[in-house]
Protein backbone atom coordinates (compact mmCIF):
# COMPACT_ATOMS: atom_id res chain seq x y z
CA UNK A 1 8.47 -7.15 -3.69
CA UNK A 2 11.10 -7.83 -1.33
CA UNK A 3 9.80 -8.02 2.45
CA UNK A 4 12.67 -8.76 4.28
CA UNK A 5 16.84 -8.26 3.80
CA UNK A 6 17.24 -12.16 3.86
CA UNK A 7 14.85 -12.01 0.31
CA UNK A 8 18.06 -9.96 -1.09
CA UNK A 9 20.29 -12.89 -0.84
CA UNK A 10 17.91 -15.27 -2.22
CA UNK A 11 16.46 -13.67 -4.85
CA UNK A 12 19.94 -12.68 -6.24
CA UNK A 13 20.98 -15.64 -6.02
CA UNK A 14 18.99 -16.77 -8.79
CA UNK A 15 20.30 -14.32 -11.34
CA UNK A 16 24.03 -16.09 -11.29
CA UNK A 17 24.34 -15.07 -14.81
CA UNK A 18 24.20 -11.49 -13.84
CA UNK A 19 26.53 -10.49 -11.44
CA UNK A 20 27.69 -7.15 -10.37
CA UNK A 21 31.40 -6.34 -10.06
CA UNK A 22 32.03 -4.56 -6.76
CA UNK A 23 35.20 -2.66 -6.23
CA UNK A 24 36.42 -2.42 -2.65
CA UNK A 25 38.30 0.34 -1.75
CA UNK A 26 40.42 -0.05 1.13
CA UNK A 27 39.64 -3.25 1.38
CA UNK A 28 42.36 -4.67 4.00
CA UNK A 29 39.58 -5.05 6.55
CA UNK A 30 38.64 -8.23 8.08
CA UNK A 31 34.70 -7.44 8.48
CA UNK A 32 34.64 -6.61 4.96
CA UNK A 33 36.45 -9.58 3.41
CA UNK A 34 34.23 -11.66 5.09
CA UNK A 35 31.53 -9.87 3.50
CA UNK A 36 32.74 -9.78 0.05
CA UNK A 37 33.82 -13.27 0.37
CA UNK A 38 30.13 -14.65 1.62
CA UNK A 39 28.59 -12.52 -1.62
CA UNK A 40 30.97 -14.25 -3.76
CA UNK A 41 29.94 -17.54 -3.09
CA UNK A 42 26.67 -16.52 -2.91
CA UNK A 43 26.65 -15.45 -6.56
CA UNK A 44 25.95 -12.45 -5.59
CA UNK A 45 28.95 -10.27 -7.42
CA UNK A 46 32.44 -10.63 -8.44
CA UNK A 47 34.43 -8.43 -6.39
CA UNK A 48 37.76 -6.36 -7.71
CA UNK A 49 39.75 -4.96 -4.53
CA UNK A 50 42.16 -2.15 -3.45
CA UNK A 51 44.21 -2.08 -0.93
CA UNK A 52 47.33 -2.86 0.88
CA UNK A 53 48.03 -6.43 -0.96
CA UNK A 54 49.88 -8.24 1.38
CA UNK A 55 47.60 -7.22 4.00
CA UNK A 56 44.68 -8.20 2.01
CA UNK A 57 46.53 -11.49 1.82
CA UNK A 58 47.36 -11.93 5.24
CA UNK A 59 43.03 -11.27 6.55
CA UNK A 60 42.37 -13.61 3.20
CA UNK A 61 44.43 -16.59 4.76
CA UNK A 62 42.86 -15.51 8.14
CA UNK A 63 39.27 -15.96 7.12
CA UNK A 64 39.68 -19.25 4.66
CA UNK A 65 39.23 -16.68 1.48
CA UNK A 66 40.07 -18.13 -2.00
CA UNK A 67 41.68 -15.01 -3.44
CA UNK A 68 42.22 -17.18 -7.05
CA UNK A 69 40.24 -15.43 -10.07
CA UNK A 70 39.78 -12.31 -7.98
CA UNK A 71 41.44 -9.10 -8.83
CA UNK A 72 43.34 -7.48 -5.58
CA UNK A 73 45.14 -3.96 -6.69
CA UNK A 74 48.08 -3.08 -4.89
CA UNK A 75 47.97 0.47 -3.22
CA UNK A 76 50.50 2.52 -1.45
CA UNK A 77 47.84 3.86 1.07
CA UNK A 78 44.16 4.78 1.60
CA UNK A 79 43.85 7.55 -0.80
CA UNK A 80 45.27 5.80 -4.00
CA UNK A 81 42.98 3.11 -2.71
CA UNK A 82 39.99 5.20 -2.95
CA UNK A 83 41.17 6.50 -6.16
CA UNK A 84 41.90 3.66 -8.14
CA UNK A 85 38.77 1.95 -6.96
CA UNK A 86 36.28 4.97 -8.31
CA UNK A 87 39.02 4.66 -11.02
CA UNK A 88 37.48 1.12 -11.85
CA UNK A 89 33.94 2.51 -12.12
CA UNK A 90 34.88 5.18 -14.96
CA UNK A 91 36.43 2.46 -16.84
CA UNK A 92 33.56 0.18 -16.62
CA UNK A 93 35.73 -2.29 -14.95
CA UNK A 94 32.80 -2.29 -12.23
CA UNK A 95 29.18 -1.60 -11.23
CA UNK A 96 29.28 -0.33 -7.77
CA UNK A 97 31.62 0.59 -5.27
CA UNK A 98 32.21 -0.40 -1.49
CA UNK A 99 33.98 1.53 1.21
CA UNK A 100 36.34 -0.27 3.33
CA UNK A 101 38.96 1.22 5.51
CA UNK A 102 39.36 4.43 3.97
CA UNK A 103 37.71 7.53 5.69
CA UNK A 104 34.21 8.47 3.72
CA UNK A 105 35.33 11.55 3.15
CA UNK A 106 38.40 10.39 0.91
CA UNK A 107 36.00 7.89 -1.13
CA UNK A 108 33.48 10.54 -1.53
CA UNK A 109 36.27 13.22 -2.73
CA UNK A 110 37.22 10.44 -5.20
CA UNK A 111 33.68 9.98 -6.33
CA UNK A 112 32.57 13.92 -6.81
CA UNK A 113 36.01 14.21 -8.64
CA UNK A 114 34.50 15.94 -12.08
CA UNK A 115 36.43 13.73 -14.43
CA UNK A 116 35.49 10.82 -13.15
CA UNK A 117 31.80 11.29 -14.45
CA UNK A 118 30.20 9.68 -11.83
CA UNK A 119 28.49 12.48 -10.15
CA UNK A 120 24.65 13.47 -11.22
CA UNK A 121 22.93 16.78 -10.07
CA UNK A 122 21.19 15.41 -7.30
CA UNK A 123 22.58 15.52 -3.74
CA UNK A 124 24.28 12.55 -2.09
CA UNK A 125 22.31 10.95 0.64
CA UNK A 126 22.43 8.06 2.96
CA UNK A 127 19.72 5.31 2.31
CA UNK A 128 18.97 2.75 5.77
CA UNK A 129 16.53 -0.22 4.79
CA UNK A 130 15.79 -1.77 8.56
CA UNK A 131 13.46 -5.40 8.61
CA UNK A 132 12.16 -4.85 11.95
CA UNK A 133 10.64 -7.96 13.55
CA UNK A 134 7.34 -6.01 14.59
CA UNK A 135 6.79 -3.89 11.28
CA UNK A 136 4.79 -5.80 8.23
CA UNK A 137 7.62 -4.81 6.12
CA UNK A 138 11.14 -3.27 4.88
CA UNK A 139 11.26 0.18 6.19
CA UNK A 140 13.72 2.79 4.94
CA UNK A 141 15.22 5.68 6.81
CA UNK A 142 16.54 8.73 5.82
CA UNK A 143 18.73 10.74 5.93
CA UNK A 144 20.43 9.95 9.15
CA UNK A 145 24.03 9.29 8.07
CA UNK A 146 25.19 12.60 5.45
CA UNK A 147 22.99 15.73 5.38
CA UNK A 148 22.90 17.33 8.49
CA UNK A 149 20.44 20.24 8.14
CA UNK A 150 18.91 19.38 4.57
CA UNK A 151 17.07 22.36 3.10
CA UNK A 152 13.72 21.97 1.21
CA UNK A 153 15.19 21.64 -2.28
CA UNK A 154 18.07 18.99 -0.65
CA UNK A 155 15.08 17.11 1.01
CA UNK A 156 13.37 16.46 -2.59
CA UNK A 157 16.55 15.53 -3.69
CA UNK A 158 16.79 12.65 -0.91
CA UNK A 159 13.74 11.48 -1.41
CA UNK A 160 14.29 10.90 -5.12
CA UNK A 161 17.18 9.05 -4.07
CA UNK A 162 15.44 6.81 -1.25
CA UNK A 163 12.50 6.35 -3.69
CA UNK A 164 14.61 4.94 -6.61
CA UNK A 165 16.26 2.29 -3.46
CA UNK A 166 12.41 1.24 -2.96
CA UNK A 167 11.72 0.90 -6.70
CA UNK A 168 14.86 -1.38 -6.82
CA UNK A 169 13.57 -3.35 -4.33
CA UNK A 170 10.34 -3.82 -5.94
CA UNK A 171 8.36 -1.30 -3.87
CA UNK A 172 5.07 0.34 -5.24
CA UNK A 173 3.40 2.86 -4.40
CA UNK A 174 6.41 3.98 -2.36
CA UNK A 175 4.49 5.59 0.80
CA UNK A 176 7.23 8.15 2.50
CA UNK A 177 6.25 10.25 5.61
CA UNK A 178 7.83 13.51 6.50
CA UNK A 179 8.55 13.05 10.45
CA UNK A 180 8.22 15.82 12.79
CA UNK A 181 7.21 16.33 16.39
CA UNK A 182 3.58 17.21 15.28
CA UNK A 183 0.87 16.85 12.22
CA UNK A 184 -0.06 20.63 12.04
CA UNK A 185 1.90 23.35 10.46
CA UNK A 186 3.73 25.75 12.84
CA UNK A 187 6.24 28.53 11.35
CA UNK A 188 8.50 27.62 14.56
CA UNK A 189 8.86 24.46 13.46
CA UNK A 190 11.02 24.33 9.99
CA UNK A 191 10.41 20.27 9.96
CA UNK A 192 6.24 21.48 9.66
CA UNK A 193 6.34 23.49 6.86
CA UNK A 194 9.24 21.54 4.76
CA UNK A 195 6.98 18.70 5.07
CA UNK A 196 3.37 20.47 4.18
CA UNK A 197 5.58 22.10 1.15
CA UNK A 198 6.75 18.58 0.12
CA UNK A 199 3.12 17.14 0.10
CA UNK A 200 2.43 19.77 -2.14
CA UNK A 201 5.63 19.23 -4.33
CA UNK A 202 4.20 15.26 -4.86
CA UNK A 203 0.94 16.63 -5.92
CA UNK A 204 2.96 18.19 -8.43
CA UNK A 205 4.13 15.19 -9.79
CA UNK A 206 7.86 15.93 -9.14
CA UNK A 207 8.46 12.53 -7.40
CA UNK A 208 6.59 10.74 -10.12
CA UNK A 209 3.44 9.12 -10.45
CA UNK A 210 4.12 5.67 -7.79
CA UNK A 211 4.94 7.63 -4.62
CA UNK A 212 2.84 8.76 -1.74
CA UNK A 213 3.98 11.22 0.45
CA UNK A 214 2.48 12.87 3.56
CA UNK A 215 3.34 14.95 6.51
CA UNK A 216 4.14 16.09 8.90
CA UNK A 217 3.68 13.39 10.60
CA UNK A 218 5.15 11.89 14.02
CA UNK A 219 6.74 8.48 14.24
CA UNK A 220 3.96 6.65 15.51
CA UNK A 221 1.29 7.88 13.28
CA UNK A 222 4.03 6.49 10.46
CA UNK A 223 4.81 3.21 11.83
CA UNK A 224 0.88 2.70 13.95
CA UNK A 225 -2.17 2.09 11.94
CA UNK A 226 -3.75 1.59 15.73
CA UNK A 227 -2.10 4.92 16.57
CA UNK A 228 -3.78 7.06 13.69
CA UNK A 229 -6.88 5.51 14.60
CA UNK A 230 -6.99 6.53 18.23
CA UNK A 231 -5.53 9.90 17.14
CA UNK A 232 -8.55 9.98 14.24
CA UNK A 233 -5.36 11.21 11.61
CA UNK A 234 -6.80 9.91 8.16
CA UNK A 235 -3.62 8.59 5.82
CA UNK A 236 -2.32 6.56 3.05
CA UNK A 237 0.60 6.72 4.66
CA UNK A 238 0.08 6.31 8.35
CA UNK A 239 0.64 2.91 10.01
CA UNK A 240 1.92 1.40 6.39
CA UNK A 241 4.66 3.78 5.95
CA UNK A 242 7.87 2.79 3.43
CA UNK A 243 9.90 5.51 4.05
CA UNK A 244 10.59 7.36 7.13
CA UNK A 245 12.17 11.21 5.98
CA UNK A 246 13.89 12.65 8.83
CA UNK A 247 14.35 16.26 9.16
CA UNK A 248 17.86 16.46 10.32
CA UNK A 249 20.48 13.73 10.87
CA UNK A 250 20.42 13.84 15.12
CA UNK A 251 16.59 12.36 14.49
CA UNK A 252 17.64 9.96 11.88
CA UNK A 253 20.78 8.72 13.66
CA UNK A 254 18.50 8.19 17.06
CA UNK A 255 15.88 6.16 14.95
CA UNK A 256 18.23 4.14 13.08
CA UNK A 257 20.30 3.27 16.34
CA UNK A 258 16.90 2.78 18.45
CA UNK A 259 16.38 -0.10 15.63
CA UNK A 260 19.50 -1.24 15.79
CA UNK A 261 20.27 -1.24 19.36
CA UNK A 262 16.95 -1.63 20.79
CA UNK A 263 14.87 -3.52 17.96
CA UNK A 264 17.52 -5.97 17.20
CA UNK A 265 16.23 -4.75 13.66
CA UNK A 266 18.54 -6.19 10.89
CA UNK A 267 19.79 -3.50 8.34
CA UNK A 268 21.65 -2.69 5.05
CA UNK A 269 23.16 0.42 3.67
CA UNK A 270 23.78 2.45 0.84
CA UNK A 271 24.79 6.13 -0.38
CA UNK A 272 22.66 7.39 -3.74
CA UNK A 273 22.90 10.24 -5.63
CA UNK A 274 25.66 9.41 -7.47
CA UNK A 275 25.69 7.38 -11.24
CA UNK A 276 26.21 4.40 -9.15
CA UNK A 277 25.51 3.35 -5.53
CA UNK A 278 28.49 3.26 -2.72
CA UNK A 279 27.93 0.49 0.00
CA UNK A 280 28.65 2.27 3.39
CA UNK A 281 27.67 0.56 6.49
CA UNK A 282 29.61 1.53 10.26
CA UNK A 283 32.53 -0.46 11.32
CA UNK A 284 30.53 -1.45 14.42
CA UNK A 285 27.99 -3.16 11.92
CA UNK A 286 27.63 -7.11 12.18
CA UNK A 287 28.38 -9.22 9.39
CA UNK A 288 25.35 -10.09 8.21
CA UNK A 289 24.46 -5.68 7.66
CA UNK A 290 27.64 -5.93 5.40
CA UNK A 291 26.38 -8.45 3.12
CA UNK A 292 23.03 -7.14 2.84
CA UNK A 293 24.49 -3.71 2.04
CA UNK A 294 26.49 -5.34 -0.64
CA UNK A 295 23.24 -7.47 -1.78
CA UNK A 296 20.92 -4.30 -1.47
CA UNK A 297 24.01 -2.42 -4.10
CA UNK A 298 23.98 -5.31 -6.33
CA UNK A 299 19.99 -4.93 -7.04
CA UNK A 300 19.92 -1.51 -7.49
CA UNK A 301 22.90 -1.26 -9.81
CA UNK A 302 21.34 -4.53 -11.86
CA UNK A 303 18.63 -1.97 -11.98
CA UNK A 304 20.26 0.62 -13.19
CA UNK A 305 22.14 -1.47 -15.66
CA UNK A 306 19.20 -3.55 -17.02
């Protein structure tokens, strides 16, 4: 099991002889090169990219990248980018994909496109895995970054997609919480009874037989084994939570910048859902979030490719 991002680098590191090819679409960005370029020499994947060449070029001579033996695809502008990149995937030509500077909507448009074959009949969510310096562990968050409202059948499709990012990373039982403002049901509160309903969906076995889920539950009975005691809240999940399930996206976007921002938490990102994972981080991300994104897509589409 993987406890902290850092683990991703090093324990991919070791499988040389199975690298993922990662197509970059859009990938005239300076951030992202660097990125790319560090999981290169890392061993981490072989990367195919899309883009404006000569700009691509130009950030390459900037940043000391070897651009010999590496693929760079010449593209008029951000939506042939985006196109030939997901292109790639069909083909086989590569295992995952990675925005750049294209807009998500464009990539996503390219990925949902029905003869492409990439899409799957599960929703497409946003997975954050945070290793906060005062939590025993990776946590993962979500959905703070797609689905604004989710519905009850879209929030069992999320958490089959954040469950099979904790499986890749080695996770068992995968304990998930359903967050709200308070542990007892109340019809005013949508976030209560989605989460009772979802407890009763795992008891069901639709989330499979290695998952845990309970709720509602607030943040700190999640994240505080010393706050369920003093609140007397018996849990499996409480205080040794994996994944945090947000109700809507304003309380996953305030919890994922509060660890951010506030926590100095270091993070990685991904989008599931589809037949193979898209890196997406934000622009304001630091280096090092990049290349565990790209890490953190490289184990999960070994995974899926094993």
């Amino acid at each position: 099991m993987i406890r902290c991002l850092e683990d991703l680098l090093n324990i991919q590191n070791l499988n040389t002889n199975t690298k993922m090819r990662l197509a970059v679409a859009a990938a005239e960005d300076s951030d992202v090169m660097k990125a790319v370029n560090e999981a290169k020499k890392l061993g981490i994947i072989d990367p195919l990219l899309f883009g404006n060449k000569s700009k691509i070029e130009e950030i390459a001579i900037q940043i000391g990248m070897d651009l010999n033996n590496i693929e760079v695809c010449d593209c008029a502008d951000l939506l042939e980018s985006a196109e030939k990149a997901v292109e790639s995937i069909s083909l086989g030509n590569a295992q995952f994909l990675m925005k750049g500077l294209v807009d998500t909507s464009i990539l996503l448009k390219a990925v949902l496109k029905k003869e492409r074959g990439l899409r799957t009949d599960r929703l497409l969510s946003h997975v954050m895995v945070y290793s906060p310096k005062t939590y025993h562990k990776l946590l993962f968050l979500t959905d703070g970054g797609m689905n604004i409202s989710p519905n009850l059948k879209e929030k069992e499709q999320i958490i089959m997609n954040a469950i099979e990012v904790a499986r890749a990373l080695g996770v068992s039982p995968v304990k998930i919480a359903c967050l709200a403002a308070k542990e007892k049901v109340d019809d005013k509160m949508e976030a209560t009874i989605d989460a009772a309903n979802l407890v009763k969906r795992e008891k069901e076995g639709v989330f499979g037989e290695d998952s845990i889920i309970d709720g509602p539950m607030a943040l700190d009975l999640a994240v505080s084994k010393e706050a369920s005691r003093i609140k007397k809240y018996e849990s499996q999940v409480a205080g040794d939570v994996d994944v945090l399930m947000v109700p809507n996206i304003e309380m996953g976007n305030g919890i994922g910048k509060t660890l951010t921002y506030m926590a100095q938490a270091e993070s990685a990102g991904i989008i599931m859902g589809a037949k193979i994972p898209i890196v997406l981080v934000s622009r304001a991300d630091e280096f090092r979030s990049k290349l565990y994104s790209i890490a953190l897509g490289s184990m999960i589409a070994r995974k899926s490719n094993a």
